[in-house]
N, C-alpha and C. Protein backbone atom coordinates (compact mmCIF):
# COMPACT_ATOMS: atom_id res chain seq x y z
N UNK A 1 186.34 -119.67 -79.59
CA UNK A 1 185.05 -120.13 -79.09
C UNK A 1 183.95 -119.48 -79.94
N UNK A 2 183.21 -120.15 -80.60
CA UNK A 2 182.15 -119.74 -81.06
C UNK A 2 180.86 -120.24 -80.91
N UNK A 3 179.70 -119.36 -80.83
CA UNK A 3 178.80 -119.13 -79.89
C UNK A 3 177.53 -119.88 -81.35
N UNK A 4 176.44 -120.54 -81.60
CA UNK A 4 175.40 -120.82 -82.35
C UNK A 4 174.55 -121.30 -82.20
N UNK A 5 173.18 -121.12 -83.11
CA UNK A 5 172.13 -121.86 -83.27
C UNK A 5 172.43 -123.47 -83.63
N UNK A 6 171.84 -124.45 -83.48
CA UNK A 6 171.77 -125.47 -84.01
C UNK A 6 170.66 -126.02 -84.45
N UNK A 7 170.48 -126.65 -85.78
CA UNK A 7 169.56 -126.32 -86.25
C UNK A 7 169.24 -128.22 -86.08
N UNK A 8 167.94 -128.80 -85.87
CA UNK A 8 167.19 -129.95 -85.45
C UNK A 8 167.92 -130.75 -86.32
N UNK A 9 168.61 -132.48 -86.07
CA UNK A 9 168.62 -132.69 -87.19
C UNK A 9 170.16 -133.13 -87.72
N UNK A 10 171.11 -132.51 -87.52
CA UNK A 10 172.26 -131.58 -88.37
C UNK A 10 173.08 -132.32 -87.65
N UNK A 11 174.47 -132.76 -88.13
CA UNK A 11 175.80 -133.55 -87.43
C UNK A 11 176.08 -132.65 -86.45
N UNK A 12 176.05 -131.27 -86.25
CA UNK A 12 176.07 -130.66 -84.98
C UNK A 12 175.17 -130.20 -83.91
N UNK A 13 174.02 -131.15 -84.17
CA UNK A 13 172.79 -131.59 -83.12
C UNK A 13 173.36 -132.89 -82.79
N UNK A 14 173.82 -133.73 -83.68
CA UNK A 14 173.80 -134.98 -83.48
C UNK A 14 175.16 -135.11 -82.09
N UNK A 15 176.11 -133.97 -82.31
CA UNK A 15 177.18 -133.81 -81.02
C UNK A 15 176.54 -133.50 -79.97
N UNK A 16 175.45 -132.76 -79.93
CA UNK A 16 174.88 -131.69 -78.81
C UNK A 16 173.94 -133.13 -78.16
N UNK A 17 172.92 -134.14 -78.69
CA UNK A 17 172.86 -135.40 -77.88
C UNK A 17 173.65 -136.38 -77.54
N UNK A 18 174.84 -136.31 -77.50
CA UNK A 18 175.66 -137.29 -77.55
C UNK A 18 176.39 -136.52 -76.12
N UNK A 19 176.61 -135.20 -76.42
CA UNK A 19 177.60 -134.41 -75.15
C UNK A 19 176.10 -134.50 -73.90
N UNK A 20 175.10 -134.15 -74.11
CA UNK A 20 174.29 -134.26 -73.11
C UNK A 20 173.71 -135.64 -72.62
N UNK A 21 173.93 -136.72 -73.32
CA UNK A 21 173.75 -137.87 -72.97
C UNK A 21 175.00 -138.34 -72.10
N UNK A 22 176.40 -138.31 -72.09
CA UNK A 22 177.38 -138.54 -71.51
C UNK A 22 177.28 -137.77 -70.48
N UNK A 23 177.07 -136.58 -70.31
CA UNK A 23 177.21 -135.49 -68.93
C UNK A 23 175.82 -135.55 -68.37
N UNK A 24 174.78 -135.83 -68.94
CA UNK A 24 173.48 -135.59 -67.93
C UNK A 24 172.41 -136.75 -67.80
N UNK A 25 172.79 -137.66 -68.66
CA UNK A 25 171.71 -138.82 -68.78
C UNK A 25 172.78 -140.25 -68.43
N UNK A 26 173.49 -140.31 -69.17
CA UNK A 26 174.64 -141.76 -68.16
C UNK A 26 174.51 -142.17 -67.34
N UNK A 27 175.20 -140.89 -66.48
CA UNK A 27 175.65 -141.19 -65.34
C UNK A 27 174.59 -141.24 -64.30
N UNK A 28 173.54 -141.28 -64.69
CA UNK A 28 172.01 -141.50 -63.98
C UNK A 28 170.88 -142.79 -64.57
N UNK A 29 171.61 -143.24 -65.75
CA UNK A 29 171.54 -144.27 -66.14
C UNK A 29 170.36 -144.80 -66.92
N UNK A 30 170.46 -143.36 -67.61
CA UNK A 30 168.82 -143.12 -68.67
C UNK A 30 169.36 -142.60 -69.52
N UNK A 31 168.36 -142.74 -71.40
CA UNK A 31 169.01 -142.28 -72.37
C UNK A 31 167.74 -141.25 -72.85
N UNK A 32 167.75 -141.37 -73.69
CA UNK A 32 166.59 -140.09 -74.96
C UNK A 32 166.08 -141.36 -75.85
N UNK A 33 164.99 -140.90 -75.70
CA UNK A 33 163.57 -141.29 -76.19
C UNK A 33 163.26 -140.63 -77.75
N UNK A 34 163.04 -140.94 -78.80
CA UNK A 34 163.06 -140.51 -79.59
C UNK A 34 162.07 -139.68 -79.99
N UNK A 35 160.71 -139.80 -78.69
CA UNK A 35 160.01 -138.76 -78.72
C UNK A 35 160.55 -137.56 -78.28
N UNK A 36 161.83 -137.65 -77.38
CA UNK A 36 162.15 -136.65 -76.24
C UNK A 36 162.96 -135.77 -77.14
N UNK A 37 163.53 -136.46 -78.43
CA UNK A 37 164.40 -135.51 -79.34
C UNK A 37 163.30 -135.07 -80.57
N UNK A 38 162.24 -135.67 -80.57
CA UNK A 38 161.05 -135.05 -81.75
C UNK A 38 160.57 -133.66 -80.92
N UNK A 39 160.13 -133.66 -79.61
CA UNK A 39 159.95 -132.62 -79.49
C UNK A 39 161.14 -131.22 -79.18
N UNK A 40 162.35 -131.33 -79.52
CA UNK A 40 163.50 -130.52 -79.54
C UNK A 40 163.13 -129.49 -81.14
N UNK A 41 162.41 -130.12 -81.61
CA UNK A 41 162.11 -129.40 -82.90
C UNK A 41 161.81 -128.14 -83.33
N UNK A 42 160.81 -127.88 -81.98
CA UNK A 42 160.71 -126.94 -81.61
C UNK A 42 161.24 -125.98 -80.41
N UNK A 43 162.35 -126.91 -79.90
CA UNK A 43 163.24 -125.52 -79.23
C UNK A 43 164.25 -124.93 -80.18
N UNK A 44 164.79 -123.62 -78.95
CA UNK A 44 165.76 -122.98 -79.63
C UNK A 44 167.37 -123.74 -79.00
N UNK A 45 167.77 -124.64 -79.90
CA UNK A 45 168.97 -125.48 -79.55
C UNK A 45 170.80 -124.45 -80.03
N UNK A 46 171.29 -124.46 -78.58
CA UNK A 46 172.53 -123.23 -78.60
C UNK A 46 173.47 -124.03 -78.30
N UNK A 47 174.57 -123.63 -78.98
CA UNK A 47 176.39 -124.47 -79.02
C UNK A 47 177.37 -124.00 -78.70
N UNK A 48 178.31 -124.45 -77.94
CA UNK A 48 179.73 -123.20 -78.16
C UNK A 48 180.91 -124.18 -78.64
N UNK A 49 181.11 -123.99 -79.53
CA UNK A 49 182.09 -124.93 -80.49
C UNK A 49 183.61 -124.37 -80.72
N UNK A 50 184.84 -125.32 -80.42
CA UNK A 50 185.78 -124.73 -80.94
C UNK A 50 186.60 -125.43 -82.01
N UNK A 51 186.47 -124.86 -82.99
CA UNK A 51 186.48 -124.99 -84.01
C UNK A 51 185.41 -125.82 -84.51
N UNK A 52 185.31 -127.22 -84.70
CA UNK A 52 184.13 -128.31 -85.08
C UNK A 52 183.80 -128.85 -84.17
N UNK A 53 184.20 -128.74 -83.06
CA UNK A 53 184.11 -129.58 -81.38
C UNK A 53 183.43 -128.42 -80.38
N UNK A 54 182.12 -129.08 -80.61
CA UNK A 54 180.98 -128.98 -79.55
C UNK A 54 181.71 -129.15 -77.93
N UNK A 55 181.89 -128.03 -77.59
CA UNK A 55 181.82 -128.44 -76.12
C UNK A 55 181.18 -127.78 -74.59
N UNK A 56 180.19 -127.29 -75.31
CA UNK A 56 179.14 -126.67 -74.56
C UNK A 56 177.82 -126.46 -74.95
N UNK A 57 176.27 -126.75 -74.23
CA UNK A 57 174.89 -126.72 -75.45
C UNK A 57 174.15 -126.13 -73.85
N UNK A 58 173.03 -125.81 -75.05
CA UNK A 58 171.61 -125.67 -73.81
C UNK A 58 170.50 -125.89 -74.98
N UNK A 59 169.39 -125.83 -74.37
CA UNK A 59 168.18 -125.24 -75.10
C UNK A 59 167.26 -124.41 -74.70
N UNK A 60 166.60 -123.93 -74.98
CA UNK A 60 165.30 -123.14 -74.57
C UNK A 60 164.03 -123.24 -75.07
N UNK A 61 163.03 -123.47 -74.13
CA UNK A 61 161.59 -124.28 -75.08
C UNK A 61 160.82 -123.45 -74.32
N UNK A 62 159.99 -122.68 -75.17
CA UNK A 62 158.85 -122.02 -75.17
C UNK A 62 158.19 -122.74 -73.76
N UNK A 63 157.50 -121.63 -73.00
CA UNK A 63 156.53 -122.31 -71.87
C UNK A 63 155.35 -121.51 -71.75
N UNK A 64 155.65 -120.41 -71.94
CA UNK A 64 154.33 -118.90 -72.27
C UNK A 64 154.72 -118.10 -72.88
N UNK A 65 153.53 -117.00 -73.27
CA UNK A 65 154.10 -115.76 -74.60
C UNK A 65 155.28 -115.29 -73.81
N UNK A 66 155.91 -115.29 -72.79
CA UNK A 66 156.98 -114.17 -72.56
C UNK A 66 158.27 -114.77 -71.73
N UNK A 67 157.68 -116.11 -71.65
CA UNK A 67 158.75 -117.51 -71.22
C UNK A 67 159.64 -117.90 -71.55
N UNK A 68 160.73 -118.41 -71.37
CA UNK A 68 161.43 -119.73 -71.83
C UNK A 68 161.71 -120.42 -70.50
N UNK A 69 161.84 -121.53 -70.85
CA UNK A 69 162.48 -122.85 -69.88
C UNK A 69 163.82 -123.20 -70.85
N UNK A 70 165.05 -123.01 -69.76
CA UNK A 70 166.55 -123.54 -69.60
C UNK A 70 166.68 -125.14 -69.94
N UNK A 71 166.96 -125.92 -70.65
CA UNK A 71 166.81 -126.98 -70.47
C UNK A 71 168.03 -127.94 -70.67
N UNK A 72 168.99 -129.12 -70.22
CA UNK A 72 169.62 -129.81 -70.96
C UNK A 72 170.94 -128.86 -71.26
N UNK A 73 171.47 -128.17 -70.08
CA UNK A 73 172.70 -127.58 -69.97
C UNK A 73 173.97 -128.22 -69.64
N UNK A 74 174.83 -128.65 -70.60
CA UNK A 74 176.20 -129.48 -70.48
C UNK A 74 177.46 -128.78 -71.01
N UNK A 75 178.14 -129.37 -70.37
CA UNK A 75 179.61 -128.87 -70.75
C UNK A 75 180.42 -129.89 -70.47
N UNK A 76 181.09 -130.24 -71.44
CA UNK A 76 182.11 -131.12 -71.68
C UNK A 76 183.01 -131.34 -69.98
N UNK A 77 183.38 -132.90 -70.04
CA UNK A 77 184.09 -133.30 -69.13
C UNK A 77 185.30 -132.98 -69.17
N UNK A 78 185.94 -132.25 -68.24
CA UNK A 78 187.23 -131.40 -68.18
C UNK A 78 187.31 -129.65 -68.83
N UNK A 79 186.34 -129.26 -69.31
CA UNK A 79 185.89 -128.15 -69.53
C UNK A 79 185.29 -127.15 -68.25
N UNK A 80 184.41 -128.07 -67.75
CA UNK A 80 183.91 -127.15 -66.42
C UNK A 80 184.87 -126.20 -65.68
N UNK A 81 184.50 -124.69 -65.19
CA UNK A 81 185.10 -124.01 -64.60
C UNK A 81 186.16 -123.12 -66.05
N UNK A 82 185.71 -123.44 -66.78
CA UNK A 82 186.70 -122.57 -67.96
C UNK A 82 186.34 -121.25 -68.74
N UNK A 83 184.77 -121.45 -67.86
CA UNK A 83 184.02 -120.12 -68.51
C UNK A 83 182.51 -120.60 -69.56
N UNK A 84 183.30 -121.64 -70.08
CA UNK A 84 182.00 -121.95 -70.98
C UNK A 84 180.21 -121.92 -70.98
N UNK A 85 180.05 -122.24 -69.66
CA UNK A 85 178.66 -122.50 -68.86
C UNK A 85 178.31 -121.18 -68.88
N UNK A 86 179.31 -119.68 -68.51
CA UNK A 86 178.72 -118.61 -68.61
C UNK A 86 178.21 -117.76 -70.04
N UNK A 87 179.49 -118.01 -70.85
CA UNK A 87 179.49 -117.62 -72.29
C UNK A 87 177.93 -117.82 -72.95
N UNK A 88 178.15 -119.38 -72.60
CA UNK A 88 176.66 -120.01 -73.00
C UNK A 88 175.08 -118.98 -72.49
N UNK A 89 175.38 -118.87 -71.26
CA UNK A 89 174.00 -118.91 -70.35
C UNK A 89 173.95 -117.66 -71.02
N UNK A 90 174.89 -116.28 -71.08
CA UNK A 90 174.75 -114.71 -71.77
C UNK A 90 174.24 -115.08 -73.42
N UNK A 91 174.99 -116.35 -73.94
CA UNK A 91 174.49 -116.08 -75.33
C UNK A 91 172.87 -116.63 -75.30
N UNK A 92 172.78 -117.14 -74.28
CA UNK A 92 170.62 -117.56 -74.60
C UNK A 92 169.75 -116.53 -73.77
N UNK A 93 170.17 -115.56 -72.74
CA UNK A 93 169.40 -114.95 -72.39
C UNK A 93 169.69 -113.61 -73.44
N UNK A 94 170.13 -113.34 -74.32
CA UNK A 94 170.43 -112.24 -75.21
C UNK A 94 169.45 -112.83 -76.85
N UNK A 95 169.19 -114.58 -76.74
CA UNK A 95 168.91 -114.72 -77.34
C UNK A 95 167.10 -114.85 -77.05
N UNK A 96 166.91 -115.30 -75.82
CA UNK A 96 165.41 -115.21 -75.26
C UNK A 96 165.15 -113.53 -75.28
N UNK A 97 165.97 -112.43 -74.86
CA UNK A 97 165.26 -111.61 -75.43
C UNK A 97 165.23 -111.09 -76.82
N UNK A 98 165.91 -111.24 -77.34
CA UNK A 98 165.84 -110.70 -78.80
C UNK A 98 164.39 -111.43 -79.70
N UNK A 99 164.06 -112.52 -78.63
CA UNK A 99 162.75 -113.40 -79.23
C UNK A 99 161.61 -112.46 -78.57
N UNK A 100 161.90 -111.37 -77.53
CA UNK A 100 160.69 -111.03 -77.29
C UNK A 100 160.56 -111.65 -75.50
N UNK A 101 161.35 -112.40 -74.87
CA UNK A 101 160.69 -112.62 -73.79
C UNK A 101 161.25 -112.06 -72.74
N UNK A 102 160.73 -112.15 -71.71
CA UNK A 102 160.94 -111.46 -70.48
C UNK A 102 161.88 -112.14 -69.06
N UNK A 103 161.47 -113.38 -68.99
CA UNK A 103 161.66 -114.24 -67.92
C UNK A 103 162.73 -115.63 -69.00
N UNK A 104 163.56 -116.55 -67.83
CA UNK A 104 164.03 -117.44 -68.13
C UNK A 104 163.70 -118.26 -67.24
N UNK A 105 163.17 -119.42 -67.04
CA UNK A 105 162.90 -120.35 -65.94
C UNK A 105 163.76 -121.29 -65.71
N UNK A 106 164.06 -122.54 -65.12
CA UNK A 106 164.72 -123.64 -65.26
C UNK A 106 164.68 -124.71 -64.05
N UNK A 107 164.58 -125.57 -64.13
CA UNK A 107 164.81 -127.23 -62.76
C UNK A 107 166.55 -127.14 -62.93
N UNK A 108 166.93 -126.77 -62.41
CA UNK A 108 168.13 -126.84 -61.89
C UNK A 108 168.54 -127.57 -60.78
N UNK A 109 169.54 -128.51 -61.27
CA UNK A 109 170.23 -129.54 -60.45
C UNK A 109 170.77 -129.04 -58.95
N UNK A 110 170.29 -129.82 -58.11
CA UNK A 110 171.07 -128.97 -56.60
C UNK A 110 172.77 -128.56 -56.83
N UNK A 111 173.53 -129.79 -57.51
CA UNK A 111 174.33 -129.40 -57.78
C UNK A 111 174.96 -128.14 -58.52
N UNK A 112 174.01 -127.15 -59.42
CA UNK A 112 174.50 -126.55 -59.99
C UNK A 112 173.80 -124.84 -59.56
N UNK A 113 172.98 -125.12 -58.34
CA UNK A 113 172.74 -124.10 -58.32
C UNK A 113 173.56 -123.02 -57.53
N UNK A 114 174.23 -122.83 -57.14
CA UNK A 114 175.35 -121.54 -57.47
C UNK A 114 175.83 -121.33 -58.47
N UNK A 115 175.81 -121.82 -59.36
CA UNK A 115 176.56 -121.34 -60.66
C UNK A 115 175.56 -120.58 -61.23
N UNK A 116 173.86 -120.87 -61.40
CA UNK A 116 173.26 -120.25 -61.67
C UNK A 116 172.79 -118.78 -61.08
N UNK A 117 173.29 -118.88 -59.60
CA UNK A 117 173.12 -117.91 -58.82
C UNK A 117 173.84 -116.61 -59.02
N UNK A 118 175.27 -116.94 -59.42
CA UNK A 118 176.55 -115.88 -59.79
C UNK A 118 175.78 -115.30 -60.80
N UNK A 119 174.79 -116.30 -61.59
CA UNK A 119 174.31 -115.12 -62.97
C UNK A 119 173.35 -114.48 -62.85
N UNK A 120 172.59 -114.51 -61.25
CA UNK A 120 171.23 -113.81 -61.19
C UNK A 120 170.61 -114.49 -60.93
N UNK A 121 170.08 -115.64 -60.90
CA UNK A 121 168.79 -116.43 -61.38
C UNK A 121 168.60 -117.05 -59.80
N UNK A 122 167.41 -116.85 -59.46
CA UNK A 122 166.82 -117.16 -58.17
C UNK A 122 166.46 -117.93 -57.65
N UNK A 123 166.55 -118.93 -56.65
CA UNK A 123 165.72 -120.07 -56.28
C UNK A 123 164.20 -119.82 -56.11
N UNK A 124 162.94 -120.48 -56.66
CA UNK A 124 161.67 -120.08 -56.39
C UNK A 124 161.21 -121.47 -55.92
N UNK A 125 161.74 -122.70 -55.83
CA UNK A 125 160.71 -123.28 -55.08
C UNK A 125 161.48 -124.28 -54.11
N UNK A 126 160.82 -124.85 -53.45
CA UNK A 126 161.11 -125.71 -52.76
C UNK A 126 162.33 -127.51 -53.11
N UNK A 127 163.06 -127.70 -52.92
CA UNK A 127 163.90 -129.17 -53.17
C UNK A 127 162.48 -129.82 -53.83
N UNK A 128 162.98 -130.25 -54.84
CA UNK A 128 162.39 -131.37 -55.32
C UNK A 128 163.23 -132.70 -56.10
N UNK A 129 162.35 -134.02 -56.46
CA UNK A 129 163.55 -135.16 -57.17
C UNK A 129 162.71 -134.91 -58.73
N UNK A 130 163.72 -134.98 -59.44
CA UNK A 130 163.43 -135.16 -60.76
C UNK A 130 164.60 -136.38 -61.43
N UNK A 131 164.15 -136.82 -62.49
CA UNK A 131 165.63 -137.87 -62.68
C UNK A 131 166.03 -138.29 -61.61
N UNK A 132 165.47 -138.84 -60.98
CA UNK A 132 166.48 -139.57 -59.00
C UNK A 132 166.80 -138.36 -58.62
N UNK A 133 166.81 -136.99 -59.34
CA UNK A 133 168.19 -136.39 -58.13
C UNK A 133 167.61 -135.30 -57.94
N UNK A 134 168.17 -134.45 -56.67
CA UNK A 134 167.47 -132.73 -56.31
C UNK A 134 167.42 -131.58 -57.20
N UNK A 135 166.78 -131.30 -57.51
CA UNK A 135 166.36 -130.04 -58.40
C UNK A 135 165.84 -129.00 -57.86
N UNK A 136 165.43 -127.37 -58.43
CA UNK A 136 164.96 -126.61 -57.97
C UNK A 136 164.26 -125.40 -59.25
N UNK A 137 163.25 -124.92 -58.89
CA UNK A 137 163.07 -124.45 -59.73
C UNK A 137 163.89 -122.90 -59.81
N UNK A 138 164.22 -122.45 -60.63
CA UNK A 138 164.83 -121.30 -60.58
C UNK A 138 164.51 -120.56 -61.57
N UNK A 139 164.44 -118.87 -61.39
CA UNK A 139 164.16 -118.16 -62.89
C UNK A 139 165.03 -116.79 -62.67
N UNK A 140 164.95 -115.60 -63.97
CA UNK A 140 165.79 -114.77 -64.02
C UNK A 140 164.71 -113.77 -64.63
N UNK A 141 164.63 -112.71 -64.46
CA UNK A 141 163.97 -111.15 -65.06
C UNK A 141 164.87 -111.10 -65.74
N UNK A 142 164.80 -110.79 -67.31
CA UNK A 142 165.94 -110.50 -68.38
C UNK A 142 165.48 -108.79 -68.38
């Protein structure tokens, strides 16, 4: 398993929309906007690949000097529960601080919030719909 940057752009960005379009946009029955991948340009886009096969991503996009926002967290179908989602989440909060920040934020799917919980990260607001479905806001003190 290996852990990386991905850089805007690159045949291994081009896996990282393709794995998050199948696991988080499909099956809700919406795709990416080509504005929605222009502004990825400026996040920090993370992979966990084994060998050439992408099967885990996130990103992190600037929100204030000491911010990041979680964004666009997938893991391959039949992968879930194998560890990957955690590997991932340690390699971007090691990587949000090494940038200097303090906090991690995120809209987290109702569905997924215990998983985020096992790692720390707190519920702060109230149920809300985003994409049709329940979300929440959640963040972490790094």
């Amino acid at each position: 398993m290996a852990l990386k940057i991905i850089d805007h752009g690159t045949p291994e960005y081009q896996q990282m929309v393709e794995l998050r379009y199948h696991i988080l946009r499909k099956p809700l029955g919406l795709d990416f906007t080509e504005a929605d991948l222009e502004q990825e340009k400026q996040d920090v886009l993370m992979g966990c690949f084994d060998d050439d096969k992408l099967e885990g991503c996130c990103l992190l996009t600037p929100v204030s000097k000491n911010a990041l926002r979680l964004r666009q967290m997938a893991v391959g179908m039949g992968l879930q529960g194998k560890g990957i989602g955690r590997v991932l989440m340690n390699f971007a909060e090691n990587i949000a601080r090494d940038m200097g920040n303090e906090k991690i934020v995120m809209h987290a799917r109702h569905s997924a919030v215990g998983f985020y919980e096992k790692l720390g990260y707190k519920v702060c607001s109230d149920e809300f719909e985003e994409v049709s479905i329940p979300h929440y806001v959640m963040e972490k003190e790094l």
